[in-house]
C-alpha atoms as a PDB file:
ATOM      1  CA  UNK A   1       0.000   0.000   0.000  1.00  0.00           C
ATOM      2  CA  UNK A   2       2.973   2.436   0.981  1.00  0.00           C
ATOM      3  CA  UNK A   3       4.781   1.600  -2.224  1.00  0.00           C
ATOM      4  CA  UNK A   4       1.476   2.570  -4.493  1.00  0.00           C
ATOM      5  CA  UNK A   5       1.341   5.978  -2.074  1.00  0.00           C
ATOM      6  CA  UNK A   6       4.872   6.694  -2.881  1.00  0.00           C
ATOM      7  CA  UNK A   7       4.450   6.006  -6.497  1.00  0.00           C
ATOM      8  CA  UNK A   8       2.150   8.658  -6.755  1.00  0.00           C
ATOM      9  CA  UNK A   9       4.178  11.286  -4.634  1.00  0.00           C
ATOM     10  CA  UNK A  10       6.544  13.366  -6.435  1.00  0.00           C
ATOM     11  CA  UNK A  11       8.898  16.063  -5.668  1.00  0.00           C
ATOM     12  CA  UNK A  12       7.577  17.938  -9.426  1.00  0.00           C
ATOM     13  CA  UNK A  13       4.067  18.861  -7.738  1.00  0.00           C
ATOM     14  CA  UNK A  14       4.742  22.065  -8.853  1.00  0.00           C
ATOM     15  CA  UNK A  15       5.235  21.446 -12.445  1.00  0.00           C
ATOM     16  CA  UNK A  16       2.522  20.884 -15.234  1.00  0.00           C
ATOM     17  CA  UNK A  17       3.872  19.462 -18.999  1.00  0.00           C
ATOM     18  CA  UNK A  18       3.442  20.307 -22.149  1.00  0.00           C
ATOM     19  CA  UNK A  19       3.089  18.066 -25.313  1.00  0.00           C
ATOM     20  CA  UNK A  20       6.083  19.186 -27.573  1.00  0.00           C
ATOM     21  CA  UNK A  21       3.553  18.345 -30.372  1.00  0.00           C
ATOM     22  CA  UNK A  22       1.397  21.166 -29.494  1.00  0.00           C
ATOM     23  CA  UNK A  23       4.263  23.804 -28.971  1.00  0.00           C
ATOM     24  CA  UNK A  24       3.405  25.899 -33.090  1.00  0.00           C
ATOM     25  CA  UNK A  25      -0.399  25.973 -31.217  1.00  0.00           C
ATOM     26  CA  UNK A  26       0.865  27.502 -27.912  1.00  0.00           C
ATOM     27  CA  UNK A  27       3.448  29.835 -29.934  1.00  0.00           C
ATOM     28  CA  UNK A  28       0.760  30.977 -32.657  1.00  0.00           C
ATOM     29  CA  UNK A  29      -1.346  31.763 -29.253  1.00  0.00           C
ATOM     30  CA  UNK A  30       0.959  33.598 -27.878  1.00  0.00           C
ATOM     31  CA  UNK A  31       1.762  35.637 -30.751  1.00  0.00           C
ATOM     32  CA  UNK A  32      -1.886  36.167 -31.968  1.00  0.00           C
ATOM     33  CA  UNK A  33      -3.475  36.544 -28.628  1.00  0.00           C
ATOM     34  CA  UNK A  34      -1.455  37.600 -25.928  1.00  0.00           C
ATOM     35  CA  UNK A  35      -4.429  37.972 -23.110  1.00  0.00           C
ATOM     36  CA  UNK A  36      -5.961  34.346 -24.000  1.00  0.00           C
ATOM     37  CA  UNK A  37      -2.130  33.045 -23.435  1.00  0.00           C
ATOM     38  CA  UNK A  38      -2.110  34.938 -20.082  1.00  0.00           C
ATOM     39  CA  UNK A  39      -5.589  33.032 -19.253  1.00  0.00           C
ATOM     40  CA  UNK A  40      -4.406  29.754 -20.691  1.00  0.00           C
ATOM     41  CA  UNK A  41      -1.550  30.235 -18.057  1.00  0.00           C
ATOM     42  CA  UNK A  42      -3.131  31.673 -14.979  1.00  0.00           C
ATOM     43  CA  UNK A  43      -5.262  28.333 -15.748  1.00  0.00           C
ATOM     44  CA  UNK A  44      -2.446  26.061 -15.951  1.00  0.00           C
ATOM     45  CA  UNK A  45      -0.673  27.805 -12.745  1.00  0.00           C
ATOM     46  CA  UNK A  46      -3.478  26.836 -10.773  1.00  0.00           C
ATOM     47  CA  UNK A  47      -5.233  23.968 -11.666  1.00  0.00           C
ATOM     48  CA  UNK A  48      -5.262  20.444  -9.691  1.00  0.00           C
ATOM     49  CA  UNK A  49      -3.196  17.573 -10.317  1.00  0.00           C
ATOM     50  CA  UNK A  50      -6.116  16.352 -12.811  1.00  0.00           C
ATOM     51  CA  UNK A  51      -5.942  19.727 -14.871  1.00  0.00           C
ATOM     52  CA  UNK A  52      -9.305  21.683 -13.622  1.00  0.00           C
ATOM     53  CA  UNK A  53      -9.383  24.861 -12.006  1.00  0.00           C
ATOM     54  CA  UNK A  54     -13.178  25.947 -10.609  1.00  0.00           C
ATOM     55  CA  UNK A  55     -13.770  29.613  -9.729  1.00  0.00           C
ATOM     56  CA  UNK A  56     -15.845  32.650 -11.168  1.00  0.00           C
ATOM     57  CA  UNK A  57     -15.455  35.348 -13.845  1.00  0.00           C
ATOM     58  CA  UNK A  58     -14.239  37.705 -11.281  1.00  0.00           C
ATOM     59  CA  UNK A  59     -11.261  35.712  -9.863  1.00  0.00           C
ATOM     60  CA  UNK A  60     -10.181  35.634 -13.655  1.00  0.00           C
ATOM     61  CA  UNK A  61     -10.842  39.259 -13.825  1.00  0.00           C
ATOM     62  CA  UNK A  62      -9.455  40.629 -10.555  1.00  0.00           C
ATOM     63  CA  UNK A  63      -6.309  38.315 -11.078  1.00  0.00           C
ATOM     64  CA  UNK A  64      -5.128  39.472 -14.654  1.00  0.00           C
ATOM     65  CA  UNK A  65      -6.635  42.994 -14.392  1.00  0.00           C
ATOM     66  CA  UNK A  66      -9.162  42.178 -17.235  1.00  0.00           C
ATOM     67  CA  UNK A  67     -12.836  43.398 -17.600  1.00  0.00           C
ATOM     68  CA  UNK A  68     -15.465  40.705 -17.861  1.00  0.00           C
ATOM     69  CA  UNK A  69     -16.374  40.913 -21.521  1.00  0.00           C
ATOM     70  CA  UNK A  70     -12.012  40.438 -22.299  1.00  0.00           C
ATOM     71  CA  UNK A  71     -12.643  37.664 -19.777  1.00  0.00           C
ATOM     72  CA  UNK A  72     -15.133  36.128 -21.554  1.00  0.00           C
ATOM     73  CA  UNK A  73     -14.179  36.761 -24.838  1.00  0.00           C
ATOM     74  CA  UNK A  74     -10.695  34.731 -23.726  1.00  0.00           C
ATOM     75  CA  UNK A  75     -12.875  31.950 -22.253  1.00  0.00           C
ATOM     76  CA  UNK A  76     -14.694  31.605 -25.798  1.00  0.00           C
ATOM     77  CA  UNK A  77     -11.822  31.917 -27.288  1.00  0.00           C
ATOM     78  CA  UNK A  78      -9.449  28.880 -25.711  1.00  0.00           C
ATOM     79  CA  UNK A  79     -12.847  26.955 -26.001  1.00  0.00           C
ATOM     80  CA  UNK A  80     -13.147  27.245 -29.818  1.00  0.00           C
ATOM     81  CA  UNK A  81      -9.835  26.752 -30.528  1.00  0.00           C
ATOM     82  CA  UNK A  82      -9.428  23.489 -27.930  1.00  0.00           C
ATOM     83  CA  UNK A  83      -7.329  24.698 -25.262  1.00  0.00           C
ATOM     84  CA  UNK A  84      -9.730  24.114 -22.500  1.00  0.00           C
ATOM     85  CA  UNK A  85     -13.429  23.149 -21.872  1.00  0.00           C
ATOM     86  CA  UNK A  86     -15.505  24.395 -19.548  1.00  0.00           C
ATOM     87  CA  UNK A  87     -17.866  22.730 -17.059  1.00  0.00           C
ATOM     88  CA  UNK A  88     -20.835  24.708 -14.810  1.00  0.00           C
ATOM     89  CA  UNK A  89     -20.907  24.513 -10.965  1.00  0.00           C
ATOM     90  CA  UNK A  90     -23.666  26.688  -9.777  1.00  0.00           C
ATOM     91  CA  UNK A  91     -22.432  30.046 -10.794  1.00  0.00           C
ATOM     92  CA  UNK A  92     -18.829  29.286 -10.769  1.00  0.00           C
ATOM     93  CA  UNK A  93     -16.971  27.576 -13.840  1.00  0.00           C
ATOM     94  CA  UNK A  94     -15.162  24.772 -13.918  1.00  0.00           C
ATOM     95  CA  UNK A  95     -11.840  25.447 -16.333  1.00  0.00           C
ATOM     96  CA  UNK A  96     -10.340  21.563 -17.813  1.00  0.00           C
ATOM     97  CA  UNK A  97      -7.696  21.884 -19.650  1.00  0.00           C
ATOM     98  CA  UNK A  98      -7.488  19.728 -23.059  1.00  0.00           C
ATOM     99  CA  UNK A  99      -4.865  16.911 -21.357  1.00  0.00           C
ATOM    100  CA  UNK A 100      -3.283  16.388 -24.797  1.00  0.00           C
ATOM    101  CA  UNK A 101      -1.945  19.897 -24.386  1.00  0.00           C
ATOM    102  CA  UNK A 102      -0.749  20.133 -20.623  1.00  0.00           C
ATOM    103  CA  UNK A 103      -1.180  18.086 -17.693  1.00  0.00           C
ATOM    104  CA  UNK A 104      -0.056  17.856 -14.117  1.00  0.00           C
ATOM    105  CA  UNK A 105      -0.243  14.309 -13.116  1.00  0.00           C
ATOM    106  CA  UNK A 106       1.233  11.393 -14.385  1.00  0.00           C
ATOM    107  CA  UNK A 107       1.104  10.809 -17.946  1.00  0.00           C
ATOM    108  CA  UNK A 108      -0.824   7.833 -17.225  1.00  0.00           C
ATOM    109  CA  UNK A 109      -3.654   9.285 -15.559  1.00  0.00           C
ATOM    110  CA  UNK A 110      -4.351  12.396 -18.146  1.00  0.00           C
ATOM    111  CA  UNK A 111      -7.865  10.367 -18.799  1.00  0.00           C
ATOM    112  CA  UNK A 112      -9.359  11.443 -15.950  1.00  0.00           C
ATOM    113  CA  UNK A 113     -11.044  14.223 -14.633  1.00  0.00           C
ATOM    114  CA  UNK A 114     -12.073  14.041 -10.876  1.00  0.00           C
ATOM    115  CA  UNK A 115     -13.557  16.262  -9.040  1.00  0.00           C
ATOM    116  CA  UNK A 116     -13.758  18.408  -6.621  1.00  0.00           C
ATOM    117  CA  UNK A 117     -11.112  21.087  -8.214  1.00  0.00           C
ATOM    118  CA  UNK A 118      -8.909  23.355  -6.814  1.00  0.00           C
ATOM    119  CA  UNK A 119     -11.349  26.127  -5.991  1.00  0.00           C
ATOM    120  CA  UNK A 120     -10.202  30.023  -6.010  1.00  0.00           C
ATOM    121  CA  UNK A 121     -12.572  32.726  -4.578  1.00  0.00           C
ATOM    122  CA  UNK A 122     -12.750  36.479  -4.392  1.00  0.00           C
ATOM    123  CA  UNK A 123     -12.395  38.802  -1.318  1.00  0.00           C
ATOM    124  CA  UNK A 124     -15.098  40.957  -3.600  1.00  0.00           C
ATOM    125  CA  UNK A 125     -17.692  38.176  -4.655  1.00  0.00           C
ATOM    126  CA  UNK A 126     -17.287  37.231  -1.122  1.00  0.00           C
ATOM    127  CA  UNK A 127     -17.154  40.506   1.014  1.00  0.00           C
ATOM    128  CA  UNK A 128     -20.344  40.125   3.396  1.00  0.00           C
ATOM    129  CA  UNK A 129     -18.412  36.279   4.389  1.00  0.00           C
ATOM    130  CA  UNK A 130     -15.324  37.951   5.279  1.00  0.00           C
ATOM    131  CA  UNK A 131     -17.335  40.589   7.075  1.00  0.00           C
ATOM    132  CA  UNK A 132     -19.175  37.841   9.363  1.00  0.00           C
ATOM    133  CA  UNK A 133     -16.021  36.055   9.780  1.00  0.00           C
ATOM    134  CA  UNK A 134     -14.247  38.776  10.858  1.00  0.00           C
ATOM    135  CA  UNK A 135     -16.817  39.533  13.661  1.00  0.00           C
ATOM    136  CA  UNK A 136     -16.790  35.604  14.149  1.00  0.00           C
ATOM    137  CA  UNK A 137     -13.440  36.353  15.138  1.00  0.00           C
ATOM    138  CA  UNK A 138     -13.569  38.618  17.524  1.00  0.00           C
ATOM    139  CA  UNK A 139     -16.287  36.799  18.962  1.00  0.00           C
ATOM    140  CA  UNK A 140     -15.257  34.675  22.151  1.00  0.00           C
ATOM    141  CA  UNK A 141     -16.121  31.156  21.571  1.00  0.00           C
ATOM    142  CA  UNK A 142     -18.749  30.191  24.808  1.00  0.00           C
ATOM    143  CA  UNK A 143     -17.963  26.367  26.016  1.00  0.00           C
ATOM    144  CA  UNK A 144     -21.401  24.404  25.563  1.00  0.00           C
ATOM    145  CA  UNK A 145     -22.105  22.104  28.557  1.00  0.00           C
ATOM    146  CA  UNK A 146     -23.227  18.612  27.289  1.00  0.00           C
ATOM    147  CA  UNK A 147     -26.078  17.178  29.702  1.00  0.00           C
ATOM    148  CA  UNK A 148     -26.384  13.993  29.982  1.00  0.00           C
ATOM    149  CA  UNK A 149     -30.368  12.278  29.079  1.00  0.00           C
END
């Protein structure tokens, strides 16, 4: 059981690959569109070890400095041309990248796609929660006495 744990560890957990085969795609994408590169690597940055990323429009747009029609355009964009697909999860997105492109797992497990994802939220979208939790903070936490029936 250890041995199939270790197997699986790896000191590159910070590294993603790219298929050479795709490099004249990624070049003619950097070239042509600069700001869906940028996406396409904000994405890659920060997806899971089985290449999805889940978080809103406004993470994408607070994080690259982008309004929400570039953001989208970007998203349609890297969809059309097969850089990523996108997924729904209540109002969030779910960002997969194609895993003939990039991956960050082992080669042999680029087939799958398991969720949950590496989830990124706003301080904005989520304001009023940091609010609460701030005055949760503050707040002393009471011991409850457990009676007995």
């Amino acid at each position: 059981m250890k041995d199939v744990a270790d197997k699986h560890k790896s000191k590159f957990k910070d590294f993603y690959q790219i298929n050479k085969k795709h490099s004249d795609k990624l070049i003619a994408l950097a070239l042509k569109n600069p700001k869906a590169n940028a996406l396409l690597l904000f994405i890659l940055n920060n997806m899971d070890g089985l290449n999805a990323l889940q978080c809103s429009s406004v993470v994408l747009q607070e994080a690259l400095g982008m309004s929400r029609t570039t953001i989208y355009r970007l998203i349609k964009y890297l969809q059309q041309n097969g850089f990523i697909a996108v997924l729904k999860s209540g109002t969030s997105n779910v960002y997969v990248v194609n895993d003939d492109l990039a991956w960050s797992s082992w080669s042999n497990n680029k087939q799958y796609c398991k969720f949950p994802a590496t989830v990124m939220l706003s301080g904005t979208e989520n304001s009023e929660f940091l609010q609460k939790l701030k005055v949760a903070k503050k707040t002393k936490i009471n011991s409850l006495e457990l009676k007995n029936k």
